[in-house]
Protein backbone atom coordinates (compact mmCIF):
# COMPACT_ATOMS: atom_id res chain seq x y z
CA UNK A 1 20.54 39.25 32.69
CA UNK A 2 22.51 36.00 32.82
CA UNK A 3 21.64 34.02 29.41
CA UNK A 4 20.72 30.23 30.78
CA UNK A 5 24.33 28.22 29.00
CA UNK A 6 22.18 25.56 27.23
CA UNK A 7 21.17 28.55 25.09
CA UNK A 8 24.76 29.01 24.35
CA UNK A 9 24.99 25.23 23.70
CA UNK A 10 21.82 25.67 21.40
CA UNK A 11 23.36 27.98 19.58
CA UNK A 12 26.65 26.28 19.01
CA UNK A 13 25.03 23.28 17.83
CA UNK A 14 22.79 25.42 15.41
CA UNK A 15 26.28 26.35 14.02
CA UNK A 16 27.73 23.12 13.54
CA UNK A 17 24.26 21.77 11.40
CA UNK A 18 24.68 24.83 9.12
CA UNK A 19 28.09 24.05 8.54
CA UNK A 20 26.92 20.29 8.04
CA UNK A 21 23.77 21.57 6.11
CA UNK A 22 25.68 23.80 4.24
CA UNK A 23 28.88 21.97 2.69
CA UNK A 24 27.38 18.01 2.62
CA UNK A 25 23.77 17.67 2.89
CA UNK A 26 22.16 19.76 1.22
CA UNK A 27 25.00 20.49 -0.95
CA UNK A 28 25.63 17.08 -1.99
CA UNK A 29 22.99 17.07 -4.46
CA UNK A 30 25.05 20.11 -6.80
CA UNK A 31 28.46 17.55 -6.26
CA UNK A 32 26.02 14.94 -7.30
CA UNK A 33 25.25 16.92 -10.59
CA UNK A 34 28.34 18.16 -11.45
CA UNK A 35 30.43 14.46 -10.90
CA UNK A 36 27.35 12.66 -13.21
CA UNK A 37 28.48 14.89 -15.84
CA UNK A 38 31.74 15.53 -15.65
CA UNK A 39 33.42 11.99 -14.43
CA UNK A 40 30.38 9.80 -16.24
CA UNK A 41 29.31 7.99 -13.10
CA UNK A 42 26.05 6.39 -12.77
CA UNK A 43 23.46 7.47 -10.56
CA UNK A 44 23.23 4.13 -8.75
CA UNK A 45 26.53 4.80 -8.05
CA UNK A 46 27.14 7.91 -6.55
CA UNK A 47 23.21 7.51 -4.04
CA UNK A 48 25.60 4.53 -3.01
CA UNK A 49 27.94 6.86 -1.73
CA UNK A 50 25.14 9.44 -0.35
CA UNK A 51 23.95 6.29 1.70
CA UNK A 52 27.58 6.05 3.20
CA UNK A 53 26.60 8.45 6.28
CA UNK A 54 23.56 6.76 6.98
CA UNK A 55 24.94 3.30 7.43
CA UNK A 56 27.55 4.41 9.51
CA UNK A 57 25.35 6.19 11.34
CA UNK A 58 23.32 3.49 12.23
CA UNK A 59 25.92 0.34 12.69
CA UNK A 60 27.83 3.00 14.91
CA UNK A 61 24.81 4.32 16.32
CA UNK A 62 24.45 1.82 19.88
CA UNK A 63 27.71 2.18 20.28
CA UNK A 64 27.64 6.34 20.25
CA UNK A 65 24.64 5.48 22.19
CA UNK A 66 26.22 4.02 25.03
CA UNK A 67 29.57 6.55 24.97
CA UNK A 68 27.51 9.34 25.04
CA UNK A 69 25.38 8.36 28.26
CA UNK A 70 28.47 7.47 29.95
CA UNK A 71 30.89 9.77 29.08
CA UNK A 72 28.51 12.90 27.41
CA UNK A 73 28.77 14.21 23.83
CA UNK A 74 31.28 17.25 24.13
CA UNK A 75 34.20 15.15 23.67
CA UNK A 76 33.00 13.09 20.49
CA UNK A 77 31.74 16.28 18.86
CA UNK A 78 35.02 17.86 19.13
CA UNK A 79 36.58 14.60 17.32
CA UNK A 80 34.23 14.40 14.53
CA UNK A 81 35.03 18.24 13.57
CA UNK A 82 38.45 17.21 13.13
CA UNK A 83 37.50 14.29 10.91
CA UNK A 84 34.61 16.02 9.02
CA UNK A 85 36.83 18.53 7.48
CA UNK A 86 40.10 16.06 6.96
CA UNK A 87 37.37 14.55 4.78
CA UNK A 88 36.82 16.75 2.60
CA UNK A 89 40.27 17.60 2.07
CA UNK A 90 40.32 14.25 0.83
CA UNK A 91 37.45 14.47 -1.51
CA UNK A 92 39.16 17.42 -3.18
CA UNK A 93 41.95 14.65 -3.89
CA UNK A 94 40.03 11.92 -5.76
CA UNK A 95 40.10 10.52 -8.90
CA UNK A 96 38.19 7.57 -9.36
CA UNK A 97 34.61 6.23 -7.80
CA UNK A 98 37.01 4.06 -5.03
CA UNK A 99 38.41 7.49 -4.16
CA UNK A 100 35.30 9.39 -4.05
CA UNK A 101 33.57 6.49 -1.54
CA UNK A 102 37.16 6.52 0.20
CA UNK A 103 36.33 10.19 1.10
CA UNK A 104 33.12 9.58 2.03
CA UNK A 105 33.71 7.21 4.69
CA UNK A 106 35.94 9.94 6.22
CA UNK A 107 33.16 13.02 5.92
CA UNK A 108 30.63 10.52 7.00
CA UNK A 109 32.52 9.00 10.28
CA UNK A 110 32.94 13.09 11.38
CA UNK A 111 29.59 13.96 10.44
CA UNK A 112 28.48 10.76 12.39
CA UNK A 113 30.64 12.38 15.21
CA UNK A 114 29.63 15.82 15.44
CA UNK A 115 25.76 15.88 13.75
CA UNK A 116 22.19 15.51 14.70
CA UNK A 117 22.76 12.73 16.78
CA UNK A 118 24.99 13.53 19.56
CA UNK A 119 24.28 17.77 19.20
CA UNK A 120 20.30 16.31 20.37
CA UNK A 121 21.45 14.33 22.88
CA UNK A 122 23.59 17.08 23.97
CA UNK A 123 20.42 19.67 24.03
CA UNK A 124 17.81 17.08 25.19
CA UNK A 125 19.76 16.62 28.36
CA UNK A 126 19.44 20.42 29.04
CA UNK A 127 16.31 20.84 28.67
CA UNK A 128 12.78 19.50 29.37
CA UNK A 129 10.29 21.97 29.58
CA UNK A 130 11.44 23.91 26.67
CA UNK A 131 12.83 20.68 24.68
CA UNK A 132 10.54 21.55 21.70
CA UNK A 133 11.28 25.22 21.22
CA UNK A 134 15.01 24.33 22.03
CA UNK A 135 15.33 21.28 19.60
CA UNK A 136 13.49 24.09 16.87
CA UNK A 137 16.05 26.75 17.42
CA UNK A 138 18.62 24.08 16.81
CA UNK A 139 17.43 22.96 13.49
CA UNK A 140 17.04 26.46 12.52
CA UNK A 141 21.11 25.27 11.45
CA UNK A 142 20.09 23.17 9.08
CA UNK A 143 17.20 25.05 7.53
CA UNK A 144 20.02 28.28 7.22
CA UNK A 145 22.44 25.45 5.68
CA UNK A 146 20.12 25.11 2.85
CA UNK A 147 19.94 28.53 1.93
CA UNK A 148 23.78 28.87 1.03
CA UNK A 149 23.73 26.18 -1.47
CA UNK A 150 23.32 28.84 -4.50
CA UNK A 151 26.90 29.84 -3.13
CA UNK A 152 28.13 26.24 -2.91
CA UNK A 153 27.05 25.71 -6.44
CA UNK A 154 28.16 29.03 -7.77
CA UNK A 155 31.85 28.02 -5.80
CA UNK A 156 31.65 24.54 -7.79
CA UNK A 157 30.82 26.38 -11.14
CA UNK A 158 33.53 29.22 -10.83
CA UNK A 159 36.35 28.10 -8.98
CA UNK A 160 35.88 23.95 -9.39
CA UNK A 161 34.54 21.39 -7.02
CA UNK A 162 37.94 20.14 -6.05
CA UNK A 163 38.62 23.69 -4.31
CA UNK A 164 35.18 23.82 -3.03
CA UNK A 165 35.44 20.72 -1.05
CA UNK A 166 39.01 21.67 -0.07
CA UNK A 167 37.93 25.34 1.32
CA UNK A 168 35.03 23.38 2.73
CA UNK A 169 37.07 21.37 4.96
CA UNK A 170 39.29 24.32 6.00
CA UNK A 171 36.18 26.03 6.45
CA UNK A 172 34.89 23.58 9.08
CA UNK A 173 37.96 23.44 10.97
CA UNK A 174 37.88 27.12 11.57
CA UNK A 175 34.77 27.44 12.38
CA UNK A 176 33.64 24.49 13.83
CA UNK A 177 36.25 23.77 16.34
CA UNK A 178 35.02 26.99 18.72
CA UNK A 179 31.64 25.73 18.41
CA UNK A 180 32.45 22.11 19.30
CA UNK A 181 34.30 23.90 22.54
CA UNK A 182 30.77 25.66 23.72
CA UNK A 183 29.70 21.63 24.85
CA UNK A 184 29.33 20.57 28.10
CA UNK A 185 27.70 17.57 29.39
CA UNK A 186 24.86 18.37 31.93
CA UNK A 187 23.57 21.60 33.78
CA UNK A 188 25.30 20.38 36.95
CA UNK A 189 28.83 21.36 35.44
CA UNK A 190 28.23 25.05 34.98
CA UNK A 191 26.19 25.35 37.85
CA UNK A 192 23.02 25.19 36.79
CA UNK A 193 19.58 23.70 36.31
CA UNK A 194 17.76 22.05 33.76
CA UNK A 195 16.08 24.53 31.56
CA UNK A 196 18.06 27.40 33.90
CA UNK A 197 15.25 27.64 35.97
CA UNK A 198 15.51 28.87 39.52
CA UNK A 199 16.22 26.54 41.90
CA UNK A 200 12.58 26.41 43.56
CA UNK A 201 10.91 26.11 40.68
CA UNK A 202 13.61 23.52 39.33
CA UNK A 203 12.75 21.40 42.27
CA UNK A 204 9.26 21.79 41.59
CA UNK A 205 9.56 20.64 37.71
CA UNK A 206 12.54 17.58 38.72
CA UNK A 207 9.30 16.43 41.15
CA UNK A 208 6.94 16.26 38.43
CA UNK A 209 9.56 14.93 36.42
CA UNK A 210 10.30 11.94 39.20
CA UNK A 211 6.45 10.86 38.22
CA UNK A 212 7.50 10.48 34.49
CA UNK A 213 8.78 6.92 33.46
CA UNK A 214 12.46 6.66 32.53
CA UNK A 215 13.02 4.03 30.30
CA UNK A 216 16.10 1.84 29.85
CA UNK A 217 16.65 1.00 26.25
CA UNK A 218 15.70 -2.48 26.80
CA UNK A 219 12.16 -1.60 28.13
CA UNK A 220 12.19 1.04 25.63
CA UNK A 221 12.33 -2.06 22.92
CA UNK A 222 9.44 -3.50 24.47
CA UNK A 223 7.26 -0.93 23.99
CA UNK A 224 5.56 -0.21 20.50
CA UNK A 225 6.12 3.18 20.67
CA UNK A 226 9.66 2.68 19.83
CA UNK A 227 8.94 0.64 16.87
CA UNK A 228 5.87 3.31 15.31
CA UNK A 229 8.19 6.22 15.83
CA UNK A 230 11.45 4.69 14.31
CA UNK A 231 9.72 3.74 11.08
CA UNK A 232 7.56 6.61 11.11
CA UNK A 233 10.72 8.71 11.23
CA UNK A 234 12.41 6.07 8.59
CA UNK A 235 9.47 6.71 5.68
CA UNK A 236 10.09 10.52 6.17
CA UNK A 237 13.44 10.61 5.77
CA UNK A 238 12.68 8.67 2.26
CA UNK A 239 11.58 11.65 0.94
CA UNK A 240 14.57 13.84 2.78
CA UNK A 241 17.34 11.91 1.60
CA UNK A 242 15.87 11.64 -2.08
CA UNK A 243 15.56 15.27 -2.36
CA UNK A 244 19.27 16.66 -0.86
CA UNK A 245 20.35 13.83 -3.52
CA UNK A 246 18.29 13.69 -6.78
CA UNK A 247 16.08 17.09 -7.15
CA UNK A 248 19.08 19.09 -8.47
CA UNK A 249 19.51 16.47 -10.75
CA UNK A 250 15.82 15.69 -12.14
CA UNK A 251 15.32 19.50 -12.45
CA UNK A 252 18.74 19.66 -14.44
CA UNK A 253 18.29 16.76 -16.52
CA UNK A 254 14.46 16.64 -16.57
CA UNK A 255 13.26 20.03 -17.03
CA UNK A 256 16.66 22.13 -18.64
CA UNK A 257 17.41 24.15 -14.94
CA UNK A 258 21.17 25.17 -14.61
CA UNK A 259 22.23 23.90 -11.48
CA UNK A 260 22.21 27.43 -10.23
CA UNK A 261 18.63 27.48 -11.33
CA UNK A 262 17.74 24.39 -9.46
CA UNK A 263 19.58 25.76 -6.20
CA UNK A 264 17.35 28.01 -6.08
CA UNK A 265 14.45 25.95 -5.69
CA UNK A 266 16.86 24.38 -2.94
CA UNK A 267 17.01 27.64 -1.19
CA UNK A 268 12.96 28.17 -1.13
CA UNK A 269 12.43 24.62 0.31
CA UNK A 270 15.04 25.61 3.03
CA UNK A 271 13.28 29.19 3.62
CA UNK A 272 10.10 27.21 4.25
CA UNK A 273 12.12 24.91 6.30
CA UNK A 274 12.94 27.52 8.45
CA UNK A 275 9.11 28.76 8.70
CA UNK A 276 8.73 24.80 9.54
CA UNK A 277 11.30 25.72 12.27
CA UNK A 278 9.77 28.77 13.63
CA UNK A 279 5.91 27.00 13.38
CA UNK A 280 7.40 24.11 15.48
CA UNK A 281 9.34 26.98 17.95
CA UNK A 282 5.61 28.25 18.80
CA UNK A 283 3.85 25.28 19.00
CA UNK A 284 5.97 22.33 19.32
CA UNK A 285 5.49 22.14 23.66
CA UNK A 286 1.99 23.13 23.20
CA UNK A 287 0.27 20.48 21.18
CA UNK A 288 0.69 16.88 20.95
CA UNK A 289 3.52 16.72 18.65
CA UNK A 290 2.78 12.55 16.77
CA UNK A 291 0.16 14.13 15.58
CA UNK A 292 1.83 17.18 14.09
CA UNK A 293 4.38 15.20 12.34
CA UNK A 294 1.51 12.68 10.96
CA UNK A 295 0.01 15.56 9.03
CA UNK A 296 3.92 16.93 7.94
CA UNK A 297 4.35 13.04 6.08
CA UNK A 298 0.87 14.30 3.93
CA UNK A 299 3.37 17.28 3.16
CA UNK A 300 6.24 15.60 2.37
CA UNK A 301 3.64 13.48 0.03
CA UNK A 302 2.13 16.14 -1.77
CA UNK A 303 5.60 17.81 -2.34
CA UNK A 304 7.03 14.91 -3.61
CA UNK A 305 4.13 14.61 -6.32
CA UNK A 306 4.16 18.36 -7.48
CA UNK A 307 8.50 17.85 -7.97
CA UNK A 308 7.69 14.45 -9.83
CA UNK A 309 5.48 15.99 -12.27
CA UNK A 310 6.10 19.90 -12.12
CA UNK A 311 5.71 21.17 -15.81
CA UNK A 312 6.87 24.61 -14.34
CA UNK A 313 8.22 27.18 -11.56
CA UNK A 314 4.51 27.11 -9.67
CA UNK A 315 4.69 23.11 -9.46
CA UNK A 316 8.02 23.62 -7.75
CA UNK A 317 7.26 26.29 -5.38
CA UNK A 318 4.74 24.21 -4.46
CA UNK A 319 6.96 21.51 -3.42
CA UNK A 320 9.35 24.05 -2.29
CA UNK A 321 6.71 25.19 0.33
CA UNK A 322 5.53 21.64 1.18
CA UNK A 323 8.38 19.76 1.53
CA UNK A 324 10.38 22.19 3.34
CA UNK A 325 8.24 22.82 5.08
CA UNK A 326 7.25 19.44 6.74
CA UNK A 327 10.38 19.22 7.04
CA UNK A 328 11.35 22.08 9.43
CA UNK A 329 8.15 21.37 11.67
CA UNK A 330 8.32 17.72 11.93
CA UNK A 331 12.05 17.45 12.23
CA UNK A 332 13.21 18.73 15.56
CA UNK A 333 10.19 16.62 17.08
CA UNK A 334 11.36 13.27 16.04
CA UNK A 335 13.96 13.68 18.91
CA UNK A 336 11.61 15.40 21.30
CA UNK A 337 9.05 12.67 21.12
CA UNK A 338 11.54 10.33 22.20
CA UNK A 339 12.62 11.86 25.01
CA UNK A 340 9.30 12.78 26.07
CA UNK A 341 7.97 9.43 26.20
CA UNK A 342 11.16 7.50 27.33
CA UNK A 343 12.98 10.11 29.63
CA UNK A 344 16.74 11.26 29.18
CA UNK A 345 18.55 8.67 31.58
CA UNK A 346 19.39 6.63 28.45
CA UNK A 347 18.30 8.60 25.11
CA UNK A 348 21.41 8.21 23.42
CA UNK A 349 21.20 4.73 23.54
CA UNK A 350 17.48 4.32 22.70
CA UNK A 351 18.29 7.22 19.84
CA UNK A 352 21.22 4.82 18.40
CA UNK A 353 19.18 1.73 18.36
CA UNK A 354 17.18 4.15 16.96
CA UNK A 355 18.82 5.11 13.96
CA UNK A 356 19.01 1.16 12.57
CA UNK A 357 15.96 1.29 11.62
CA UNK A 358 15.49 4.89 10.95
CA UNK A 359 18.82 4.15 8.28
CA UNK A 360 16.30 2.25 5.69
CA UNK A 361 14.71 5.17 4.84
CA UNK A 362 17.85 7.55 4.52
CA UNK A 363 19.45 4.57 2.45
CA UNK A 364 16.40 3.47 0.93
CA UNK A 365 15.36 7.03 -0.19
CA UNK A 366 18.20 7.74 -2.92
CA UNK A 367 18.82 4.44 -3.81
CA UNK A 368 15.01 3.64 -5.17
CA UNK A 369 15.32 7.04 -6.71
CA UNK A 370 18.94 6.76 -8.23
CA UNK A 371 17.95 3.07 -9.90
CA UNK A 372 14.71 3.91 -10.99
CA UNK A 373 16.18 6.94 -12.70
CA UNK A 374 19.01 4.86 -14.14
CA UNK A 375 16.00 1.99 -15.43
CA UNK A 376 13.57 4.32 -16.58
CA UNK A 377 15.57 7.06 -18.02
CA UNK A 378 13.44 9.83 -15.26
CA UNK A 379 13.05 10.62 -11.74
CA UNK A 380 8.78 9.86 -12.11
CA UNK A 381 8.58 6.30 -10.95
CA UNK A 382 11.18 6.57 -8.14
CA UNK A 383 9.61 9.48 -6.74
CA UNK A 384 5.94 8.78 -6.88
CA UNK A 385 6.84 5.73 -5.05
CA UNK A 386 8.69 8.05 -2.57
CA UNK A 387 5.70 9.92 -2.32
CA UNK A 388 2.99 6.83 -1.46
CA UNK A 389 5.55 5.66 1.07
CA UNK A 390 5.26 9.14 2.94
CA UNK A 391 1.99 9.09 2.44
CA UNK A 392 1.34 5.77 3.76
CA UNK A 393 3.87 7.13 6.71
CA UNK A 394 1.66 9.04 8.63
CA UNK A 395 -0.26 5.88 9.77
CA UNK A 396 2.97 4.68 11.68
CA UNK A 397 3.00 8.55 13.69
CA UNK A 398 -0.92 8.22 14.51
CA UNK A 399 -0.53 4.81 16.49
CA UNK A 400 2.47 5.62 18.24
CA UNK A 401 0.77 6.82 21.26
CA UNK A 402 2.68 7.40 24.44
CA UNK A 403 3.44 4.29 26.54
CA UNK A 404 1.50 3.69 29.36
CA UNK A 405 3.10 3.69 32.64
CA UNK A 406 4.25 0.64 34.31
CA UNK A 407 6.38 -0.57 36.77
CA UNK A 408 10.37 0.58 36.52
CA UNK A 409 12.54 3.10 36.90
CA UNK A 410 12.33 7.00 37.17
CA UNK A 411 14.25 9.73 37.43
CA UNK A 412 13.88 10.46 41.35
């Protein structure tokens, strides 16, 4: 039996976010430990550099936007491989906080390149009946990512993290360059049919599809949809961001873990992630997903508090469970709501404008937490703030009902 090619794609992509997963975000809180300590650098200053991916992200995020609903995403995810591990070949070179942001700019413009964004654009113009379950599977790459960061640490610990970040870059070029090659544009190329369904029953699902809206980015603006889901999506990633940067760091300093120890904890929140995943696989084109990912910010809240004031293990499997989660259900919908409610003619662009306001709360998220830490001496007030902002988040998920329909375009 044939296997439908945006399964293939899936799978690539899954790849290339446990690669990303695996050697920067998740991993950058153990880098983040071991440079406080050994190099002396404030906290404030290194969340700066955590916030470098972000911001490029977002000012480069239109832009990406545009190139990749003209010209499709394969291309610009084979790039970014390239410049993703040339990064951190440089960050195995640096000697002084210049240096480290220096690399940084480098991993960041690759990751921009070849990460969630254009690997979801990539999927969501595959598929539409399965977009859910697809856009799960995918993330199941990042949720993996998290659980090799014992062996990322352990690397730093026994071998250095100068030959970490080195391997790590060789690492991506190796493997990530066959995956980037698995990337093709639309169904049409390979022969195919959205979702690989036959072509009756194609023609059947592009009809009821033809009755569906499809949204240019400007009307997309207009609508208040846009607005809910971006911040909605923003005050999650508070909580996201904080985490990858700052829990290896508050359970080191705060509560005497090793950073192996606190990896650990890293690895349960991604297990859970991936039961997030696999939760969102099954029920993600079934139910009405806003509402889903209103009750995964209560998650991310609760998990916040129990790391915040966790006197023990049980306090932090609890945010282990919680927070990852939230995370692994809610995720892979932020995308899918999106392109359920706006069409795929021009996702990339409305996904780029997107990510500038989406970027406070991956920006926002370590900084509050980094400064607070460095004012107060502790993670507690940064991240109980963290946590009332997610809480408060959910609010932004239930009024971001789909758009009415109105006069304009659609996709017949």
């Amino acid at each position: 039996m044939k296997i439908f090619y945006g399964w293939r794609m899936v799978a690539a992509g899954s790849g290339i976010q446990f690669l990303q997963a695996a050697l920067l975000h998740q991993a950058f809180g153990a880098y983040f430990a071991i440079l406080t300590e050994e190099l002396g650098w404030s906290k404030t200053a290194l969340s700066g550099a955590a916030a470098l991916q972000p911001m490029e992200a977002a000012v480069l995020g239109p832009v990406l936007g545009w190139v990749v609903d003209r010209f499709g995403p394969q291309g610009m995810i084979r790039i970014g491989i390239f410049v993703f591990g040339i990064g951190f070949m440089i960050l195995s070179q640096i000697d002084s906080i210049a240096g480290f942001y220096g690399a940084f700019v480098v991993i960041s413009l690759g990751s921009s390149l070849c990460g969630f964004f254009p690997v979801n654009v990539a999927i969501i113009y595959w598929f539409e009946k399965y977009r859910a379950r697809a856009l799960s599977t995918l993330s199941l790459g990042l949720a993996f990512g998290g659980i090799v960061v014992p062996l990322v640490a352990w690397s730093m610990q026994s071998f250095g993290w100068r030959s970490t970040a080195f391997a790590s870059g060789v690492l991506t070029m190796l493997v990530g360059w066959p995956l980037a090659r698995v990337f093709r544009r639309r169904p049409q190329d390979v022969g195919e049919t959205v979702d690989g369904l036959p072509p009756a029953t194609a023609g059947e699902a592009q009809s009821e599809e033809g009755m569906q809206r499809e949204y240019s980015a400007r009307e997309a603006l207009r609508t208040s949809a846009f607005w809910l889901l971006s911040l909605g999506h923003g005050f999650a990633l508070l909580t996201v961001y904080a985490v990858n940067v700052h829990a290896i760091t508050h359970m080191k300093e705060g509560m005497g873990y090793t950073v192996a120890q606190a990896a650990l904890v890293i690895t349960l929140m991604t297990v859970s992630q991936v039961g997030g995943v696999i939760v969102g696989w099954a029920i993600g084109d079934r139910f009405e997903k806003r509402l889903i990912a209103a009750v995964c910010m209560l998650m991310h809240a609760g998990g916040m508090i129990m790391l915040t004031f966790a006197a023990g293990p049980a306090m932090l499997v609890g945010f282990a469970v919680l927070h990852g989660g939230a995370w692994g259900l809610r995720g892979p919908f932020m995308q899918a709501i999106r392109a359920d409610y706006f069409g795929r003619r021009s996702i990339g662009m409305i996904l780029g404008l997107s990510s500038l306001i989406v970027v406070v709360g991956q920006i926002g998220g370590p900084l509050i937490a980094g400064m607070l830490a460095d004012l107060t001496g502790n993670y507690r007030a940064g991240f109980t703030v963290l946590a009332v902002l997610a809480g408060l988040g959910s609010l932004f998920f239930l009024l971001a009902k789909r758009p009415a329909l109105g006069p304009g375009r659609n996709s017949a």
